[in-house]
N, C-alpha and C. Protein backbone atom coordinates (compact mmCIF):
# COMPACT_ATOMS: atom_id res chain seq x y z
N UNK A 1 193.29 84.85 50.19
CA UNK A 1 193.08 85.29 51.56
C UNK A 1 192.72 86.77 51.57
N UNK A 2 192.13 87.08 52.81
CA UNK A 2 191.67 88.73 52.32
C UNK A 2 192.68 89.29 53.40
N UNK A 3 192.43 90.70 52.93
CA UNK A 3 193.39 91.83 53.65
C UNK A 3 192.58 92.04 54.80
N UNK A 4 192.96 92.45 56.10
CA UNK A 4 192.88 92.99 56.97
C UNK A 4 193.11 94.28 57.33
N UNK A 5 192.51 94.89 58.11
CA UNK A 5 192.85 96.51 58.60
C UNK A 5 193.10 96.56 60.08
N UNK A 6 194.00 96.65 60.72
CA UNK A 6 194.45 96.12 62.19
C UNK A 6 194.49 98.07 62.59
N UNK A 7 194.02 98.01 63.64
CA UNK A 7 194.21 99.24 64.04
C UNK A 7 195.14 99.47 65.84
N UNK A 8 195.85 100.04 66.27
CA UNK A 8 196.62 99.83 67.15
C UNK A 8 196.75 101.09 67.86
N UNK A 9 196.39 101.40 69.60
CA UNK A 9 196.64 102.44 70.19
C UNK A 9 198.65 102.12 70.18
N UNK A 10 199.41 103.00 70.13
CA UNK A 10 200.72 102.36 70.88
C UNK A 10 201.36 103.42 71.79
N UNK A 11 202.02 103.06 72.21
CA UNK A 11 203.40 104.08 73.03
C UNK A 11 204.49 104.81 72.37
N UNK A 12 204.13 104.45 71.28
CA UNK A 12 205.16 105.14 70.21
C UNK A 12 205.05 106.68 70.15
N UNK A 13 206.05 107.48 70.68
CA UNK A 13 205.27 108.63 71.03
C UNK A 13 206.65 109.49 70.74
N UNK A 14 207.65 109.19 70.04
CA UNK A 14 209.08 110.12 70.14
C UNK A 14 209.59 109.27 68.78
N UNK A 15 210.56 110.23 68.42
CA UNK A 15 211.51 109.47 67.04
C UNK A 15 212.30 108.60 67.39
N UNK A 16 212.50 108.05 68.33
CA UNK A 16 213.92 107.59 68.77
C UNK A 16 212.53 105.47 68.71
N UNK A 17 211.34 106.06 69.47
CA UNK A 17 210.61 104.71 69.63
C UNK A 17 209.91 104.78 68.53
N UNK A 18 209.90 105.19 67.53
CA UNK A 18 209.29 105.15 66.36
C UNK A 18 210.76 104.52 65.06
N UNK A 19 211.69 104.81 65.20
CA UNK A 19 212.76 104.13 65.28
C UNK A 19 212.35 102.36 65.51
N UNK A 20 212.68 102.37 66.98
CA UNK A 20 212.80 101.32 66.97
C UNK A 20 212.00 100.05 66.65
N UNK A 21 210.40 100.49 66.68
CA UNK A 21 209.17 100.20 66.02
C UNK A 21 209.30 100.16 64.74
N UNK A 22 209.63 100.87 63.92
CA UNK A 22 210.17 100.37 62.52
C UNK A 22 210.73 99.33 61.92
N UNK A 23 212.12 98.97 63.23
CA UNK A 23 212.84 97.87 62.52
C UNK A 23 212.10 96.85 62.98
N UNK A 24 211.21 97.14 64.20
CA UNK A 24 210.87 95.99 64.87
C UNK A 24 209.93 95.20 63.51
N UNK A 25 209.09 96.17 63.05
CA UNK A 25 207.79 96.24 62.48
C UNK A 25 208.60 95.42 60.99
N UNK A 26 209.51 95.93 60.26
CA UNK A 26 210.12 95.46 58.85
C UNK A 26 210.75 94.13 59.18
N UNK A 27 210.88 93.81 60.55
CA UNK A 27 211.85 92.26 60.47
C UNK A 27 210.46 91.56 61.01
N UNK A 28 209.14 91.36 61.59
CA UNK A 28 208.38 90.61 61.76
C UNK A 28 207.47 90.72 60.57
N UNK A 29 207.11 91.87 59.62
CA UNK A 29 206.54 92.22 58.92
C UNK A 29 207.00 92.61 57.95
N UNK A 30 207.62 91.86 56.99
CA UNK A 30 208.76 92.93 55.67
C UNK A 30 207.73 92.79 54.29
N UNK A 31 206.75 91.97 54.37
CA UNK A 31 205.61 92.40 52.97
C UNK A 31 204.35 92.83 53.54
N UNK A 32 203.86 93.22 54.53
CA UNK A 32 202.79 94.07 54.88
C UNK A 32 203.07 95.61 54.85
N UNK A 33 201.74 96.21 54.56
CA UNK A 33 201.85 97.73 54.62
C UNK A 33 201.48 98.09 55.81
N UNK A 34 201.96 99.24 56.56
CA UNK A 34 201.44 99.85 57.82
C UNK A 34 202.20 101.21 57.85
N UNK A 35 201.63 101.69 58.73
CA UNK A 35 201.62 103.11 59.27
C UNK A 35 201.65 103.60 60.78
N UNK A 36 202.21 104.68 61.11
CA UNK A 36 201.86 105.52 62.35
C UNK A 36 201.14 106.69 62.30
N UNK A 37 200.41 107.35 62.64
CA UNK A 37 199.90 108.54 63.33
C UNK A 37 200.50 108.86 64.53
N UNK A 38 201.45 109.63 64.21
CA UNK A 38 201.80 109.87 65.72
C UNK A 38 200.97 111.61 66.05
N UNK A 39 200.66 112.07 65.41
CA UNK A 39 199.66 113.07 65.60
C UNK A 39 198.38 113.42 66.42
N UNK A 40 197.79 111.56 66.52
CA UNK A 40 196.87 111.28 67.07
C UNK A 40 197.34 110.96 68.03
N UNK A 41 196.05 111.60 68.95
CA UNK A 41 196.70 111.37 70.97
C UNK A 41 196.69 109.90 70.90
N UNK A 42 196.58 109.11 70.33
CA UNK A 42 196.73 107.24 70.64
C UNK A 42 197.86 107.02 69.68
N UNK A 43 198.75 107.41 69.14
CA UNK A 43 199.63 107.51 68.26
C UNK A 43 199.18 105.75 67.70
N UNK A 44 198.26 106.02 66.91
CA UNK A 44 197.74 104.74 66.16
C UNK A 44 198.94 104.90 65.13
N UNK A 45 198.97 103.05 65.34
CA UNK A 45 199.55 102.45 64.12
C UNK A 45 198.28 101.29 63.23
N UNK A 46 198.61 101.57 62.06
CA UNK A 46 197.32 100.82 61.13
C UNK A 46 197.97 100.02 60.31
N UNK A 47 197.69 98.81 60.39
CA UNK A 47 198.63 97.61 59.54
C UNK A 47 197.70 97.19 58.77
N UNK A 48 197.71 96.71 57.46
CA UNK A 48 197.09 96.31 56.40
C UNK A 48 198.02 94.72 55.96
N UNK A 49 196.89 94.09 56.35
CA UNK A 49 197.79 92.40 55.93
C UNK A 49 196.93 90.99 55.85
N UNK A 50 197.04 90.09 55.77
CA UNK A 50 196.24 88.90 55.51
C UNK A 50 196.95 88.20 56.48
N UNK A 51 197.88 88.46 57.24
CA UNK A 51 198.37 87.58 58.61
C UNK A 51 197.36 88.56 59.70
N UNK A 52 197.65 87.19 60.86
CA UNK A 52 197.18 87.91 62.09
C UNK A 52 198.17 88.61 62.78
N UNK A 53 198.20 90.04 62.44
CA UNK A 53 199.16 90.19 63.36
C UNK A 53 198.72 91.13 64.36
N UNK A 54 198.01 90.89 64.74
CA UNK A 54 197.50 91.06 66.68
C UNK A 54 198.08 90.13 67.32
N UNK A 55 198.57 89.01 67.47
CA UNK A 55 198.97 88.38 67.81
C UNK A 55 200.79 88.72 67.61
N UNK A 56 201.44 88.66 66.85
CA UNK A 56 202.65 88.68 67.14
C UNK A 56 202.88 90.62 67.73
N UNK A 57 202.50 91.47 67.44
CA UNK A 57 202.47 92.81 67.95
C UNK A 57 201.81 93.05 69.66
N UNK A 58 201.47 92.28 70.03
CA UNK A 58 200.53 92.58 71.64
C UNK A 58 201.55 91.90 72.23
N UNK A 59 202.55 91.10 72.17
CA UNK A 59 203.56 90.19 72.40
C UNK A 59 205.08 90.83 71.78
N UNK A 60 205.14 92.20 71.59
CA UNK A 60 206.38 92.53 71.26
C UNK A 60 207.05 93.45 72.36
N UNK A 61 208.12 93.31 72.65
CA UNK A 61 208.94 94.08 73.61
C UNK A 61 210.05 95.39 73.02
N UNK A 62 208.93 95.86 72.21
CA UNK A 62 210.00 97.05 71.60
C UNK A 62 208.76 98.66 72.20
N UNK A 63 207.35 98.04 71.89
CA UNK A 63 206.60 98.92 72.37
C UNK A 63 205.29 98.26 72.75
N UNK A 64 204.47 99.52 73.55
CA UNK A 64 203.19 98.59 73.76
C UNK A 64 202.20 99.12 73.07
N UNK A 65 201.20 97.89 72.84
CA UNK A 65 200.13 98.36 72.24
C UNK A 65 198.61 97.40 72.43
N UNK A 66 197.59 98.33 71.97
CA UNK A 66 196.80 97.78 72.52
C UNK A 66 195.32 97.77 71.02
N UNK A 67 195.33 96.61 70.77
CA UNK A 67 194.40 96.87 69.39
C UNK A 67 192.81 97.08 69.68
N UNK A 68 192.25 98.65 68.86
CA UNK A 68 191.16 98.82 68.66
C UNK A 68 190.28 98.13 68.05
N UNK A 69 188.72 98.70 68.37
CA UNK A 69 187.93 98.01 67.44
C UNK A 69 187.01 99.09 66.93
């Protein structure tokens, strides 16, 4: 299966929701790689994986997000 590059505006915008985006992110996702930018005014998160996960992340209630193209 091939890897994917998922790119994600989110709300993640403080340590406390970057926190909680973490655990969210390691218990739906515990063998994919990903990342935040919280630097960037869209505080992109970039997931690298062979699942779809636009689908379980646009559907999570820890933060919002909205995937680029």
């Amino acid at each position: 299966m091939q890897i994917m590059i998922y790119v994600f505006k989110t709300s993640v915008d403080s340590p406390s929701k970057l926190e909680s985006a973490t655990a969210l992110l390691h218990k739906l996702l515990p063998e994919t790689l990903w990342n935040f930018d919280l630097e960037d005014c869209d505080n992109i998160l970039r997931v690298d994986s062979e699942l779809d996960v636009a689908t379980l992340l646009l559907n999570n209630h820890v933060f919002d997000c909205i995937e680029l193209e």
